[in-house]
Protein backbone atom coordinates (compact mmCIF):
# COMPACT_ATOMS: atom_id res chain seq x y z
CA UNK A 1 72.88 100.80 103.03
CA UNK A 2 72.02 104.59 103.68
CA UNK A 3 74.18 104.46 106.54
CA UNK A 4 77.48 103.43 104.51
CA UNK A 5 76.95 105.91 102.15
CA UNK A 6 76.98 108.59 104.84
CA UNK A 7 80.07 107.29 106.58
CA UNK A 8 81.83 107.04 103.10
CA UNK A 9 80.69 110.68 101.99
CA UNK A 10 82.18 111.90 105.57
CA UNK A 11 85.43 110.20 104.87
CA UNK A 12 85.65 111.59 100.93
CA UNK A 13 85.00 115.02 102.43
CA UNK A 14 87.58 114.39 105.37
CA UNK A 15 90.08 113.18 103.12
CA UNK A 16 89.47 116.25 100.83
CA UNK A 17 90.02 118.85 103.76
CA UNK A 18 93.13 117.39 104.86
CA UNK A 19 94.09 117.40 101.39
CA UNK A 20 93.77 121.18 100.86
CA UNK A 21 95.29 121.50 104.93
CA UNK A 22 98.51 119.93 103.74
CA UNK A 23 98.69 121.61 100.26
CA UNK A 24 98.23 124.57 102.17
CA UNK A 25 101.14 123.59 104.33
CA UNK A 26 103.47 122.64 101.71
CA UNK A 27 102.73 126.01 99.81
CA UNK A 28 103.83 127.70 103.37
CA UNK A 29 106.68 125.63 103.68
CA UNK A 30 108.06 126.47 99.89
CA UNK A 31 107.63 130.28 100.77
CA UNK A 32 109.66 129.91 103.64
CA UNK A 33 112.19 127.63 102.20
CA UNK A 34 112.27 130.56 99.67
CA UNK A 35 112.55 133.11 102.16
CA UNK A 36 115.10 131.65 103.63
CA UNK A 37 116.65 130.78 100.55
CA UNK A 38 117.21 134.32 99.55
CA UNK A 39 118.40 135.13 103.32
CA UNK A 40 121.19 132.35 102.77
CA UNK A 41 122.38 133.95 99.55
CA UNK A 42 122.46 137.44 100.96
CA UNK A 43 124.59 136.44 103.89
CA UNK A 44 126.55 133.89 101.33
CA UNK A 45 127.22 136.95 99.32
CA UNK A 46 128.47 139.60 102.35
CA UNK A 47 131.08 136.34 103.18
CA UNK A 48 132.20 136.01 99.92
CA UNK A 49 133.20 139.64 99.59
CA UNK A 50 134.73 139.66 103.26
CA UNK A 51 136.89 136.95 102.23
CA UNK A 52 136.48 133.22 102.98
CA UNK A 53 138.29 129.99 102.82
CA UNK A 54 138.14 127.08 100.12
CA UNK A 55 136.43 124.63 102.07
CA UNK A 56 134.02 126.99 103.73
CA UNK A 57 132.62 128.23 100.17
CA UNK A 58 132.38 124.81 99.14
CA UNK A 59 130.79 124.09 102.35
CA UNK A 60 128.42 127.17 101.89
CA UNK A 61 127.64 126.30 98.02
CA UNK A 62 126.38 122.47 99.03
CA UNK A 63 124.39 123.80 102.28
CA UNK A 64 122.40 126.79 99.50
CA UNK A 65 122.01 123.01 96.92
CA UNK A 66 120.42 121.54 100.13
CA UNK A 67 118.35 124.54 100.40
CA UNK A 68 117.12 124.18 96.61
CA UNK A 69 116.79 120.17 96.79
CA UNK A 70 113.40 121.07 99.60
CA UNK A 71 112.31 123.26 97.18
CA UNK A 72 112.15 120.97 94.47
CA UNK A 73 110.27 118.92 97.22
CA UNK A 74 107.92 121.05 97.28
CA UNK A 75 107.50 121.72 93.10
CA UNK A 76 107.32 117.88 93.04
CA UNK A 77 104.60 117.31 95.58
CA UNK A 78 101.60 119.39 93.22
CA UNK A 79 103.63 117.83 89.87
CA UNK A 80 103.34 114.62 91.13
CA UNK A 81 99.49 115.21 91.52
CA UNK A 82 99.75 115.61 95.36
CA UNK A 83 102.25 112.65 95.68
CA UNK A 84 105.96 112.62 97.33
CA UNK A 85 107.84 109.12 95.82
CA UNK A 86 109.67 107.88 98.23
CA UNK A 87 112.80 107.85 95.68
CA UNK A 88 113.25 111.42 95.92
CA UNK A 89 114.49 111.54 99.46
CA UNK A 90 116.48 108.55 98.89
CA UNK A 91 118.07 110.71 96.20
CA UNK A 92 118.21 113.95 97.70
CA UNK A 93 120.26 111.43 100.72
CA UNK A 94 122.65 110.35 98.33
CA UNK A 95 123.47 113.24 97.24
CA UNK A 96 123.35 115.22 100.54
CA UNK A 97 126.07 112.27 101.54
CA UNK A 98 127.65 113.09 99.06
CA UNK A 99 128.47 116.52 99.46
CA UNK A 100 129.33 116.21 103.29
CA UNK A 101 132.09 113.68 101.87
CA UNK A 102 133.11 116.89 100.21
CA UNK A 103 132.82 118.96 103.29
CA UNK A 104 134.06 116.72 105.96
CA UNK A 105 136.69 114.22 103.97
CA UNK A 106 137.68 112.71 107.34
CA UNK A 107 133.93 111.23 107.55
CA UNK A 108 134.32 109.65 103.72
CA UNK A 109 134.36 105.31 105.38
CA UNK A 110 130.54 106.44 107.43
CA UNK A 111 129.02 108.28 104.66
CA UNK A 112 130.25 105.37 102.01
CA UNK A 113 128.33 103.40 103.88
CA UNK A 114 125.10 105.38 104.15
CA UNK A 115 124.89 105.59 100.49
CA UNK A 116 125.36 101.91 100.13
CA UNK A 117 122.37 101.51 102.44
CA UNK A 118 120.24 103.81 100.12
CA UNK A 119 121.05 102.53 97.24
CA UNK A 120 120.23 99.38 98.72
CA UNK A 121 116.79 100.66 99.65
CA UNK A 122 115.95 102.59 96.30
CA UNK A 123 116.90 99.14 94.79
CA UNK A 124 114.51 97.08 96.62
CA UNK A 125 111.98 100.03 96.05
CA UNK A 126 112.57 99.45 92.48
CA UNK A 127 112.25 95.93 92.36
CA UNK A 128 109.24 95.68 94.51
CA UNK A 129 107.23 98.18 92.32
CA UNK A 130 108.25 96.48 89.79
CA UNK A 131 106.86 93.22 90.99
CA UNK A 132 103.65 94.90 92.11
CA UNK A 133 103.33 96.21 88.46
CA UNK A 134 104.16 92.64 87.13
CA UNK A 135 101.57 90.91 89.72
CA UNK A 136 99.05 93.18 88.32
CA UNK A 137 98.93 92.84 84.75
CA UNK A 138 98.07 88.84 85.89
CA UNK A 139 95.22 87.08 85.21
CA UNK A 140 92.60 87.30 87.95
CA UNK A 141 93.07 83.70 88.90
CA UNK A 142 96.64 83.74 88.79
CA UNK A 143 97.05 86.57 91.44
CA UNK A 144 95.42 84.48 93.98
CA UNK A 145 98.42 81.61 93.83
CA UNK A 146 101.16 84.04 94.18
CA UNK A 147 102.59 83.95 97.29
């Protein structure tokens, strides 16, 4: 009995260092995604002024929402109480699809497609949290006949 209280206070104080390690990380990864952030504007900014075309300002514009979307990663990890949902990369997909339909019109038939696929996947995402929310506000005895 003494013994599996050691081996579970080890892994509660293992989990809890690699929780800080990769809080630590994502706080790294936000400052650079900042960093770099404020790089992509300054150069955006010295185009702009030089003179650019339509489609690569609208090209630069989605790459600099890109940019912002990781960021938001990063805000929603320590929001989320440590916790990424899977949804929000399926989102930030779509919409990254999106956008290269913008950029690269030619590409529109293969990038329709992707975002059927994820929002086939965020779908079945949906409905399976759903039924795992259902299945758990069962009865005891009823969770054991659900197959």
């Amino acid at each position: 009995m003494e013994k599996s209280k050691q081996k579970r206070k080890l892994r509660n104080k293992l989990a809890y260092i690699m929780q800080n390690f990769i809080s630590i990380i994502f706080i790294i990864l936000t400052i650079v995604t900042a960093i770099y952030l404020v790089n992509e504007i300054y150069h955006f900014t010295k185009i702009v002024f030089h003179g650019i075309s339509n489609k690569k300002f609208i090209e630069e514009v989605f790459y600099l929402l890109i940019i912002i979307e990781v960021m938001f990663i990063g805000i929603k990890y320590f929001s989320e109480n440590l916790h990424i949902p899977k949804r929000y990369f399926i989102y930030i997909g779509i919409t990254t699809l999106i956008k290269e339909i913008f950029i690269h019109p030619e590409k529109a038939l293969l990038y329709s497609g992707s975002i059927l696929l994820l929002v086939i996947a965020s779908s079945i995402i949906k409905l399976v949290n759903n039924y795992s929310k259902e299945k758990d506000n069962l009865p005891l005895f009823e969770k054991w006949y659900i197959y």
